[in-house]
C-alpha atoms as a PDB file:
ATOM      1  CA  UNK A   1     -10.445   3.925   2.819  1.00  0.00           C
ATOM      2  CA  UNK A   2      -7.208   4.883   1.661  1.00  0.00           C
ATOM      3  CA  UNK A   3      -5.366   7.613   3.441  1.00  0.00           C
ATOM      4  CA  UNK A   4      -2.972  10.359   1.406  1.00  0.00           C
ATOM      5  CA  UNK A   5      -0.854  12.930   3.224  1.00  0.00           C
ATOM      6  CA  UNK A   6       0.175  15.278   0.662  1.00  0.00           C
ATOM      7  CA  UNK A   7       3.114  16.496   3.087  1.00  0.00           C
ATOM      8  CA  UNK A   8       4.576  13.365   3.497  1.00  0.00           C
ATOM      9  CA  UNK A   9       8.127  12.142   1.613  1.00  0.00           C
ATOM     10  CA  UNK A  10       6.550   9.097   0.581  1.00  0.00           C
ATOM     11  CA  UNK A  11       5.305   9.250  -2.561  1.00  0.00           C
ATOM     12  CA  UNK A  12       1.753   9.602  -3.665  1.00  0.00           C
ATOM     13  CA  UNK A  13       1.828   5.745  -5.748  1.00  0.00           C
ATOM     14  CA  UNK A  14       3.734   4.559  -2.446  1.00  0.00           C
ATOM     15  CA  UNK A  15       0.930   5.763  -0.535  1.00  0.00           C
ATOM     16  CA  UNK A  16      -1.668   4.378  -2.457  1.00  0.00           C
ATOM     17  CA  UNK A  17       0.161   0.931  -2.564  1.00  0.00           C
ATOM     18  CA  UNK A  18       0.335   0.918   1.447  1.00  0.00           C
ATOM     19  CA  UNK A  19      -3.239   1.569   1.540  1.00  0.00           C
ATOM     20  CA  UNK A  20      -4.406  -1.028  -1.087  1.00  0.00           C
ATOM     21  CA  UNK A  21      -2.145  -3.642   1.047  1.00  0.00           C
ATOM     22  CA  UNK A  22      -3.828  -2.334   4.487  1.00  0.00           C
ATOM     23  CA  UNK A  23      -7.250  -2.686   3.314  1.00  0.00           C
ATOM     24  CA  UNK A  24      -6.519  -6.846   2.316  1.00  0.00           C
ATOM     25  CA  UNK A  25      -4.734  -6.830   5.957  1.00  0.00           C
ATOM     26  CA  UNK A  26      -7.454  -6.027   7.498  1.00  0.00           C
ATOM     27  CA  UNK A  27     -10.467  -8.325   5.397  1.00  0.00           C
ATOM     28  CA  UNK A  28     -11.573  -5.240   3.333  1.00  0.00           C
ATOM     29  CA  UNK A  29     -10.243  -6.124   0.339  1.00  0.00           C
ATOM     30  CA  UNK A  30     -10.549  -9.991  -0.165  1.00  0.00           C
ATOM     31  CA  UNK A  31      -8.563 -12.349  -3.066  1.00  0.00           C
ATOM     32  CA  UNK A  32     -10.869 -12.351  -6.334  1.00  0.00           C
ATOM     33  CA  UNK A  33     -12.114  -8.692  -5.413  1.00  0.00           C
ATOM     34  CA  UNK A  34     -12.247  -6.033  -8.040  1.00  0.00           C
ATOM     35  CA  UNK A  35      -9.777  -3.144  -6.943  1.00  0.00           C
ATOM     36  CA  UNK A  36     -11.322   0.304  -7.394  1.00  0.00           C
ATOM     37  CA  UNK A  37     -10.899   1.289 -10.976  1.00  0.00           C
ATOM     38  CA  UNK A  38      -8.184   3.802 -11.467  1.00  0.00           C
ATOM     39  CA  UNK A  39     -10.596   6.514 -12.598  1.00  0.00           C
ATOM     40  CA  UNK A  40     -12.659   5.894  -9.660  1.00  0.00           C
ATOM     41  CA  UNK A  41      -9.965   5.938  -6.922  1.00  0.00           C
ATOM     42  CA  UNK A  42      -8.240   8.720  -8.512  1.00  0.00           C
ATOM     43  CA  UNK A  43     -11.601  11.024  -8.074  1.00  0.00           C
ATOM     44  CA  UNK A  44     -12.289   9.483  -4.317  1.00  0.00           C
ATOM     45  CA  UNK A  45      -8.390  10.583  -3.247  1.00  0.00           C
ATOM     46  CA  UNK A  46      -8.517  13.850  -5.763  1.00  0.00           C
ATOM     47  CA  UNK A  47      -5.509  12.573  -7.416  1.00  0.00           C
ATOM     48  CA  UNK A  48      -3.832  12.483 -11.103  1.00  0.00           C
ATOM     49  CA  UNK A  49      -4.537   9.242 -12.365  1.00  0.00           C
ATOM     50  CA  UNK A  50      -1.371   7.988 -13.870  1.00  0.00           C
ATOM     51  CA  UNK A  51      -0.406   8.226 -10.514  1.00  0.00           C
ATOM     52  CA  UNK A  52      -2.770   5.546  -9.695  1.00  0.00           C
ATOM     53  CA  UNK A  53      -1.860   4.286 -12.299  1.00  0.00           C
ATOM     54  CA  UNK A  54       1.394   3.811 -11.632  1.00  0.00           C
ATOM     55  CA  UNK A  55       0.473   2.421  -8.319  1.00  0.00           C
ATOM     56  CA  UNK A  56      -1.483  -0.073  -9.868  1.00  0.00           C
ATOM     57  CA  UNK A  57       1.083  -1.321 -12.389  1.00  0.00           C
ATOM     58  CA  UNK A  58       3.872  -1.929  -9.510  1.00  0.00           C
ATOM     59  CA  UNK A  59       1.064  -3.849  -7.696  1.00  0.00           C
ATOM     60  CA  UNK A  60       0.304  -6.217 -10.814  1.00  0.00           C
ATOM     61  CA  UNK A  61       4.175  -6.384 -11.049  1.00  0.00           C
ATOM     62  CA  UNK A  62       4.821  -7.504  -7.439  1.00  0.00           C
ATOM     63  CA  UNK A  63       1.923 -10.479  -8.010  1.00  0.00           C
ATOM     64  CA  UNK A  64      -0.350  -8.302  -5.223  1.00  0.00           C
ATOM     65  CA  UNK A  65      -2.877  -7.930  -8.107  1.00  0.00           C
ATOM     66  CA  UNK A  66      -4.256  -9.991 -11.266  1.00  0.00           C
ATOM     67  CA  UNK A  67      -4.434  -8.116 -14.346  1.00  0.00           C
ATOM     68  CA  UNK A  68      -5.111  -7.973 -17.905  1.00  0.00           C
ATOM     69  CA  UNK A  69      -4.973  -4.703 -20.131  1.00  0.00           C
ATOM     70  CA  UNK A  70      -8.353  -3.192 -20.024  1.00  0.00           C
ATOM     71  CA  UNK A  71      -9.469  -5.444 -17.941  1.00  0.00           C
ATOM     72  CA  UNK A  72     -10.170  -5.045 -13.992  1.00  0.00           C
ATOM     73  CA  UNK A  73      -7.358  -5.080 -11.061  1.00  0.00           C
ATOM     74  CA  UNK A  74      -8.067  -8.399  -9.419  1.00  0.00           C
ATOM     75  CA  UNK A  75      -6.951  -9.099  -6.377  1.00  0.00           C
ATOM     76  CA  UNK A  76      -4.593 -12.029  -6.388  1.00  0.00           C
ATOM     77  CA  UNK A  77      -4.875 -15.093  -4.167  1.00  0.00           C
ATOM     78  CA  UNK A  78      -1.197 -14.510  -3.068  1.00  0.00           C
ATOM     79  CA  UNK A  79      -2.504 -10.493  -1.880  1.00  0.00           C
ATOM     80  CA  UNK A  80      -2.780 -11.783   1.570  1.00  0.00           C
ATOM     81  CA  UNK A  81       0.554 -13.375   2.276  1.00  0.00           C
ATOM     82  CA  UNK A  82       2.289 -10.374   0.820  1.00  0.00           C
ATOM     83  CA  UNK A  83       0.178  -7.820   2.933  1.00  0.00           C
ATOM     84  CA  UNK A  84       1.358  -9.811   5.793  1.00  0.00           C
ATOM     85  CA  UNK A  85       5.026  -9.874   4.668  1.00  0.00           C
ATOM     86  CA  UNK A  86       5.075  -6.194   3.789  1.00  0.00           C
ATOM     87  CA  UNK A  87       3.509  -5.510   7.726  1.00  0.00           C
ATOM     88  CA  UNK A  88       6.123  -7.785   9.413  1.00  0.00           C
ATOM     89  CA  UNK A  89       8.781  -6.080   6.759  1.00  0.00           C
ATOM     90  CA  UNK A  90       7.562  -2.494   8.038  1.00  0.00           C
ATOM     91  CA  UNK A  91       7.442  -3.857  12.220  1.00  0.00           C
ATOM     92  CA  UNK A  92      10.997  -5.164  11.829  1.00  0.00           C
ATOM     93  CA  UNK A  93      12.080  -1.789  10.232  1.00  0.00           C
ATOM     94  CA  UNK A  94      10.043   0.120  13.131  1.00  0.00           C
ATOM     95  CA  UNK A  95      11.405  -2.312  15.678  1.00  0.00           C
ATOM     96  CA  UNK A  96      15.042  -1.487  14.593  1.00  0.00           C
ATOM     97  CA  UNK A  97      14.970   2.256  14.828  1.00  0.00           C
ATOM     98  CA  UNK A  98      13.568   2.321  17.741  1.00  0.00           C
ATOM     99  CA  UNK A  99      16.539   0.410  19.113  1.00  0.00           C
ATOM    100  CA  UNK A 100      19.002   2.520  17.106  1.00  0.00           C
ATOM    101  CA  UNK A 101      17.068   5.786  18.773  1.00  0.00           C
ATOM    102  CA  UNK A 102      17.758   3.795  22.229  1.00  0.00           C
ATOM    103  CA  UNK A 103      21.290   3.496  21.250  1.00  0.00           C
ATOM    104  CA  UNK A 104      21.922   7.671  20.094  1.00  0.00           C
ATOM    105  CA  UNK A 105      20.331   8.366  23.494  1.00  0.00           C
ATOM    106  CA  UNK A 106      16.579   9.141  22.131  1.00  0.00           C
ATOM    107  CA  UNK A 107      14.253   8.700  25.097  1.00  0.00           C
ATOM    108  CA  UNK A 108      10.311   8.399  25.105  1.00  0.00           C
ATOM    109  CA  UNK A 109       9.757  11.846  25.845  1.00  0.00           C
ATOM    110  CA  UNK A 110      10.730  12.904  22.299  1.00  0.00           C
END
């Protein structure tokens, strides 16, 4: 399931995007699946729906899913790889502020 912090900075379509790629990660959501329709995803998270939407189209646009107007999100055969990419993306970003912490004098105990 797909996780939404309503206090967070990142935006709500971000969120939803993050989640959609974590669920392929980890086998859940498989190329040639059916994504959640946006009606039905925007009831389960108690959302707006153009915002998932709007998730949605960025998804289609990025190649993560397969679609056709009026038609069902498909997950694309290339879903996987990109998962993967954005998780290494996000490690290498988590990887490098820790280090810059390091370097301002942040310690472990914050």
């Amino acid at each position: 399931m797909i996780n939404i912090d309503l206090h967070s900075q990142t935006p709500i379509y971000e969120q939803i995007k993050t989640g959609l790629k974590g669920l392929v990660r980890r086998g859940m959501l498989l190329p040639g699946d059916a994504a959640p329709s946006i009606r039905t995803l925007a009831v389960q998270l108690k959302l707006n729906p153009n915002t998932v939407a709007r998730a949605y189209r960025e998804l289609s646009s990025e190649g993560f899913f397969e679609s056709k107007r009026g038609e069902e999100n498909i997950v694309s055969a290339r879903a996987g790889s990109l998962a993967k990419a954005n998780a290494e993306n996000l490690k290498a970003r988590i990887t490098e502020a820790v280090k810059e912490g390091l370097k301002n004098g942040l310690t472990a105990a914050i």
